[in-house]
PDB file of N, CA and C in Angstrom:
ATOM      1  N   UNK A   1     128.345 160.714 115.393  1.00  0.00           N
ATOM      2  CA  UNK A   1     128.293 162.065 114.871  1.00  0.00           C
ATOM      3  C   UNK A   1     128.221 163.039 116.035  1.00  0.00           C
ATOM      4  N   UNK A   2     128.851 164.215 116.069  1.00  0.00           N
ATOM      5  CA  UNK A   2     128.952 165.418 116.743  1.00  0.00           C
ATOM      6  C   UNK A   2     128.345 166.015 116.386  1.00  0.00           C
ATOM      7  N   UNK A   3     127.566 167.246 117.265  1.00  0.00           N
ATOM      8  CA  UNK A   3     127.492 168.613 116.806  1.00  0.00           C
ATOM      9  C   UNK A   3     128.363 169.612 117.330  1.00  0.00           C
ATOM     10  N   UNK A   4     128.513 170.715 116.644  1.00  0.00           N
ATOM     11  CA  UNK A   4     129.700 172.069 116.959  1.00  0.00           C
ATOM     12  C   UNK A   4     128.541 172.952 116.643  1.00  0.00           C
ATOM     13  N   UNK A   5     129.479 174.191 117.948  1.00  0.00           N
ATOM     14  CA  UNK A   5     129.118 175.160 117.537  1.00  0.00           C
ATOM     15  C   UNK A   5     130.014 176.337 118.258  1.00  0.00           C
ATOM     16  N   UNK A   6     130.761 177.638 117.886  1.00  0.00           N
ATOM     17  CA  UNK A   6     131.212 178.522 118.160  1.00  0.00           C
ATOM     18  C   UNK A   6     130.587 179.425 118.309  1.00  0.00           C
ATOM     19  N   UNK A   7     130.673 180.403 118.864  1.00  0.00           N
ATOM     20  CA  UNK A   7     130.191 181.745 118.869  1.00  0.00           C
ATOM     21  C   UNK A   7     130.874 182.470 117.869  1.00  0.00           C
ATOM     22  N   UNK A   8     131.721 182.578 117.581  1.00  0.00           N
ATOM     23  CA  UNK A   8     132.308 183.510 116.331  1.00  0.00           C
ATOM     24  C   UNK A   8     131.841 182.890 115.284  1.00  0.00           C
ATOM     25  N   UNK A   9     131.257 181.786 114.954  1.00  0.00           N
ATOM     26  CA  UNK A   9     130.467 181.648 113.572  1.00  0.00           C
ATOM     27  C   UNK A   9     129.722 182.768 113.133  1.00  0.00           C
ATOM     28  N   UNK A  10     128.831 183.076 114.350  1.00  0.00           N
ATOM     29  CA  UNK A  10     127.669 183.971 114.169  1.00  0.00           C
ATOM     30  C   UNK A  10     128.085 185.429 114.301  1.00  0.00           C
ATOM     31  N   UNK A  11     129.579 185.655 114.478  1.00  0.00           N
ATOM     32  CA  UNK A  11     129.727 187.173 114.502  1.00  0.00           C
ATOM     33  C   UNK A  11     130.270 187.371 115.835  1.00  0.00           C
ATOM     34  N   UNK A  12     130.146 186.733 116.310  1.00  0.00           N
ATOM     35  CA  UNK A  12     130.270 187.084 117.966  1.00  0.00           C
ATOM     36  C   UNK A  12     132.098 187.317 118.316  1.00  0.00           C
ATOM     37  N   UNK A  13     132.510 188.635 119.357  1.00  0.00           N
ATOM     38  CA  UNK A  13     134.160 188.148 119.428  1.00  0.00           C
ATOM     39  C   UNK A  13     134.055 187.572 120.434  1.00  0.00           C
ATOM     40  N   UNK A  14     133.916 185.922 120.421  1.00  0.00           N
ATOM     41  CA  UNK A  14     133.728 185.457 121.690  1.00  0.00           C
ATOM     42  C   UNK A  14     134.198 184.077 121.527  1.00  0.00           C
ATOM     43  N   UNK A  15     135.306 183.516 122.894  1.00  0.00           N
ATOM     44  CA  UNK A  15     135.976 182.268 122.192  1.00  0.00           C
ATOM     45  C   UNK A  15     135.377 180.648 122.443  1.00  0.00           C
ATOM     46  N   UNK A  16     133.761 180.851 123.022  1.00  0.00           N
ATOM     47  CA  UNK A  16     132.941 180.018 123.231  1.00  0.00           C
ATOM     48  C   UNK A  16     132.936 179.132 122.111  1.00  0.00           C
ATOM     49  N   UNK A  17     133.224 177.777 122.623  1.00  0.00           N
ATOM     50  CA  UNK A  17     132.555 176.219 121.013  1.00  0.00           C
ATOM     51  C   UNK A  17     132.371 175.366 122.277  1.00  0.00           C
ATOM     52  N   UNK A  18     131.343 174.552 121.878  1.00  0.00           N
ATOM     53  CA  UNK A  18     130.806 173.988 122.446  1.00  0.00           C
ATOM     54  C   UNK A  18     130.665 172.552 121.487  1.00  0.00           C
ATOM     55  N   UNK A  19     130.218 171.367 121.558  1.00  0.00           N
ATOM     56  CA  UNK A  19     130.331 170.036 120.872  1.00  0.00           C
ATOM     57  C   UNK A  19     129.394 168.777 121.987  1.00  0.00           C
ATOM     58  N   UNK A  20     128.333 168.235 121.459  1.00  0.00           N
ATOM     59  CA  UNK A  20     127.641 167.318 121.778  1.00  0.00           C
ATOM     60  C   UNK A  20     127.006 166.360 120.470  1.00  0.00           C
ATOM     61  N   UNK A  21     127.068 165.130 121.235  1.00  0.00           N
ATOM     62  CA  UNK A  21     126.396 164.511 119.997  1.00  0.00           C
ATOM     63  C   UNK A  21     124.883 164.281 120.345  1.00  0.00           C
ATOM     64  N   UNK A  22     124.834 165.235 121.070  1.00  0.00           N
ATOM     65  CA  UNK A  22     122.882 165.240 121.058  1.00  0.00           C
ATOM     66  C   UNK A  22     122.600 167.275 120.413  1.00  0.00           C
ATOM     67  N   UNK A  23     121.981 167.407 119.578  1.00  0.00           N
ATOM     68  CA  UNK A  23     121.783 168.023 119.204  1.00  0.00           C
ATOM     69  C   UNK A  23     121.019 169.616 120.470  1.00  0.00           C
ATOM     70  N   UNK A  24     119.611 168.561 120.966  1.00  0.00           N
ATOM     71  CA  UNK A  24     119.705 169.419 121.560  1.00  0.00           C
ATOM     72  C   UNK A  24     120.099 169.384 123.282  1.00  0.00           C
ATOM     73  N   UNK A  25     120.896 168.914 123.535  1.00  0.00           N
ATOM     74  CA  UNK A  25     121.826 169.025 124.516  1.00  0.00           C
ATOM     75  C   UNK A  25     122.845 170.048 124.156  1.00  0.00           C
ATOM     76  N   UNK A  26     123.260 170.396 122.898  1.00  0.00           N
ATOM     77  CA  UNK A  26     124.223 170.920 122.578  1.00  0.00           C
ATOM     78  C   UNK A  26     123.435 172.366 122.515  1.00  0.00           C
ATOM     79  N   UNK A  27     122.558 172.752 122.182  1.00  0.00           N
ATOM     80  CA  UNK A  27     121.250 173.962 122.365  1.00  0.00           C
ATOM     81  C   UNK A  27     121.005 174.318 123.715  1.00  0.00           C
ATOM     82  N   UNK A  28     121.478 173.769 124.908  1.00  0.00           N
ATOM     83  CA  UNK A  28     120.988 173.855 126.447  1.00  0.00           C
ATOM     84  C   UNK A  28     122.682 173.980 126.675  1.00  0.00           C
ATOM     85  N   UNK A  29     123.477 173.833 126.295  1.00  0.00           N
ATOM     86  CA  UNK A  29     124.612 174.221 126.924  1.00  0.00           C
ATOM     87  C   UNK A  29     124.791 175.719 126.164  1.00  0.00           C
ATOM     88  N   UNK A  30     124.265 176.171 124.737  1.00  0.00           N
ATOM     89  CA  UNK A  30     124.305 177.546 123.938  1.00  0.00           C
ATOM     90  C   UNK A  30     123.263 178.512 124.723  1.00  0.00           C
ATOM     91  N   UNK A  31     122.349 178.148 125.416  1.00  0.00           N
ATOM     92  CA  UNK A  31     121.032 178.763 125.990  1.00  0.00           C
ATOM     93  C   UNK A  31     121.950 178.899 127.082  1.00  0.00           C
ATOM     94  N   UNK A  32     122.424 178.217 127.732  1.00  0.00           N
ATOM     95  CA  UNK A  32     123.303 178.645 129.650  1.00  0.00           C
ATOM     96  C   UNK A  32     124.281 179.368 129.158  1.00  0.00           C
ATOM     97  N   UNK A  33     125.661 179.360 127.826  1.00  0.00           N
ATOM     98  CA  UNK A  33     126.604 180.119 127.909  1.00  0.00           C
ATOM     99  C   UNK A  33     125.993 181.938 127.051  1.00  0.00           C
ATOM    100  N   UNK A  34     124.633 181.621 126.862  1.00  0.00           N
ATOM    101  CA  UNK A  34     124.562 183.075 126.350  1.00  0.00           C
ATOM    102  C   UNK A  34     123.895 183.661 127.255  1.00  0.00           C
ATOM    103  N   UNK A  35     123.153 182.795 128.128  1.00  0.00           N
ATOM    104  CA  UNK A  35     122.665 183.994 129.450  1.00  0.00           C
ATOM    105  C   UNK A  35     123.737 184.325 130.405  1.00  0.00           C
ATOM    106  N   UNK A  36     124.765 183.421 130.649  1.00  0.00           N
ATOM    107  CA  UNK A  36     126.017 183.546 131.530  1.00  0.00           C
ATOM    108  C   UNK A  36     126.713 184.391 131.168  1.00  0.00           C
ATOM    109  N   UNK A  37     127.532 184.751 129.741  1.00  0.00           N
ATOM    110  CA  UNK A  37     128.509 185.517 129.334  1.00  0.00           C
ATOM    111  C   UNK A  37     128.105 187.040 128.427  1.00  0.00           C
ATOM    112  N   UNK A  38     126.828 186.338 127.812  1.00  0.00           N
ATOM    113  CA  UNK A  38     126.234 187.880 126.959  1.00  0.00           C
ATOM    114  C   UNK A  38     125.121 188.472 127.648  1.00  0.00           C
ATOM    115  N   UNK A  39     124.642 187.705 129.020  1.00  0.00           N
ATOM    116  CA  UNK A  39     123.391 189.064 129.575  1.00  0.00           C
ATOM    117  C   UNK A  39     121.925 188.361 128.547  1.00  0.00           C
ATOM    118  N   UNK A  40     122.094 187.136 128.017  1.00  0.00           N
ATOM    119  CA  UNK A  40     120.904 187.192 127.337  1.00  0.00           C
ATOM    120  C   UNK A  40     120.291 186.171 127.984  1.00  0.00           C
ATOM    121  N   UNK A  41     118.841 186.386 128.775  1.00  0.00           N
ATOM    122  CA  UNK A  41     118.288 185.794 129.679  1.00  0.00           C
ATOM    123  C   UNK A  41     117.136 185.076 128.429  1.00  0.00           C
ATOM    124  N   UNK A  42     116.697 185.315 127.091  1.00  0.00           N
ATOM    125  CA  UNK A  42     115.796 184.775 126.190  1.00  0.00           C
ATOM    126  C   UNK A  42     116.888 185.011 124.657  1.00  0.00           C
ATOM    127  N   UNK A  43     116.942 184.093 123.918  1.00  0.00           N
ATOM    128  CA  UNK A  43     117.524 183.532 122.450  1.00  0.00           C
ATOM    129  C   UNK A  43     116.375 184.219 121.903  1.00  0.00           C
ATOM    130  N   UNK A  44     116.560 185.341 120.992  1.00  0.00           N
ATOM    131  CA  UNK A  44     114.955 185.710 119.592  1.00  0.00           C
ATOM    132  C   UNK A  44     115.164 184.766 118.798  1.00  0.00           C
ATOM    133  N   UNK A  45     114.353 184.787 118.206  1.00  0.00           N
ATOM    134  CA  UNK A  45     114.206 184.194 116.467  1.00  0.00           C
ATOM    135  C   UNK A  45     115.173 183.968 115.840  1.00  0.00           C
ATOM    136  N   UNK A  46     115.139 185.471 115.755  1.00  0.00           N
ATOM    137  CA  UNK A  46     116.555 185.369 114.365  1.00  0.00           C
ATOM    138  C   UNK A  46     117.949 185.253 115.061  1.00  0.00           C
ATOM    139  N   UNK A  47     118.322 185.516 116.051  1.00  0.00           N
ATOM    140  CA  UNK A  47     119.502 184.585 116.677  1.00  0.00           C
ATOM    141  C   UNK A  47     119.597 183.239 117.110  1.00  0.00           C
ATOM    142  N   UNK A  48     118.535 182.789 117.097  1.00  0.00           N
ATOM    143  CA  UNK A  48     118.252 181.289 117.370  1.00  0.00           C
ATOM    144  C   UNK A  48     118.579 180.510 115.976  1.00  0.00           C
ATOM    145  N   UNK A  49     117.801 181.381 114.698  1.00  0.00           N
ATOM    146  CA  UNK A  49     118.449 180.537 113.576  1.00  0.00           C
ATOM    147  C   UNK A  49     119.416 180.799 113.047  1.00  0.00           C
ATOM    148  N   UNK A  50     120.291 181.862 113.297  1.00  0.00           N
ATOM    149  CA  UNK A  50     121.432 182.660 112.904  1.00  0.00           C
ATOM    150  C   UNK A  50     122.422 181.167 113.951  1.00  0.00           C
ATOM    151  N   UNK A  51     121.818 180.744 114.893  1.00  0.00           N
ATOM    152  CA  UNK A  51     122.735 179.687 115.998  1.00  0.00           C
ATOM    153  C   UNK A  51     122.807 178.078 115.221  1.00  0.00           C
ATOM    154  N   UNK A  52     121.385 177.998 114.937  1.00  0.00           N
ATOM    155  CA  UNK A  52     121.370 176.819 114.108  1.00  0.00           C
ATOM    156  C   UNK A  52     121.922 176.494 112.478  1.00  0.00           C
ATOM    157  N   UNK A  53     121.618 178.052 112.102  1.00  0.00           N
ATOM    158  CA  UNK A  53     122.288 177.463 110.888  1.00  0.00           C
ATOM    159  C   UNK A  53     124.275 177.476 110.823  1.00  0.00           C
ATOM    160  N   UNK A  54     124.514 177.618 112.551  1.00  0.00           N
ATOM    161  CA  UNK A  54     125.766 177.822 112.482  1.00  0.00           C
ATOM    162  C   UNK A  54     126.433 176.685 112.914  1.00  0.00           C
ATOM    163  N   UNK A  55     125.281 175.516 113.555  1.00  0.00           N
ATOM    164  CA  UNK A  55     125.909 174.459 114.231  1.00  0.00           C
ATOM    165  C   UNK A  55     126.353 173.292 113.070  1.00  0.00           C
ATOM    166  N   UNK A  56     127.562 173.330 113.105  1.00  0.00           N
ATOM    167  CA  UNK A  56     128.136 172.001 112.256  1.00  0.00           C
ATOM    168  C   UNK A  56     128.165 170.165 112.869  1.00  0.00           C
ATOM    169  N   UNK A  57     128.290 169.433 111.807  1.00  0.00           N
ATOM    170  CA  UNK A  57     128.264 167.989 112.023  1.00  0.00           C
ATOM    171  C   UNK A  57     130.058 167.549 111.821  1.00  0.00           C
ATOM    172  N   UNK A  58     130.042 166.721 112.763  1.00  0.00           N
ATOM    173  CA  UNK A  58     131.240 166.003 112.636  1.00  0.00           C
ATOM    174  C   UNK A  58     131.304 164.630 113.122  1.00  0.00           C
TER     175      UNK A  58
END
């Protein structure tokens, strides 16, 4: 099993997806491409679950 995850799930115009089958390995590569590309040095709350409820299984 995989996990996915895009940035345009969540709204974002951004052509970031990312895919690990460790869950949170796949959360540490979303934590480095949102401080790298969006300026966000801390994930809040509600974008953190706005991230999770966006990550799909495959």
């Amino acid at each position: 099993m995989k996990y996915t995850f895009a940035c345009a799930d969540i709204g974002m115009n951004c052509g970031f997806k990312a895919e690990d089958s460790d869950k949170n390995k796949l959360l540490e590569k979303i934590r480095k491409h949102a401080k790298e590309a969006h300026g966000m040095s801390n994930i809040d709350n509600a974008t953190l679950e706005k991230i999770q409820k966006a990550i799909k299984t495959v």
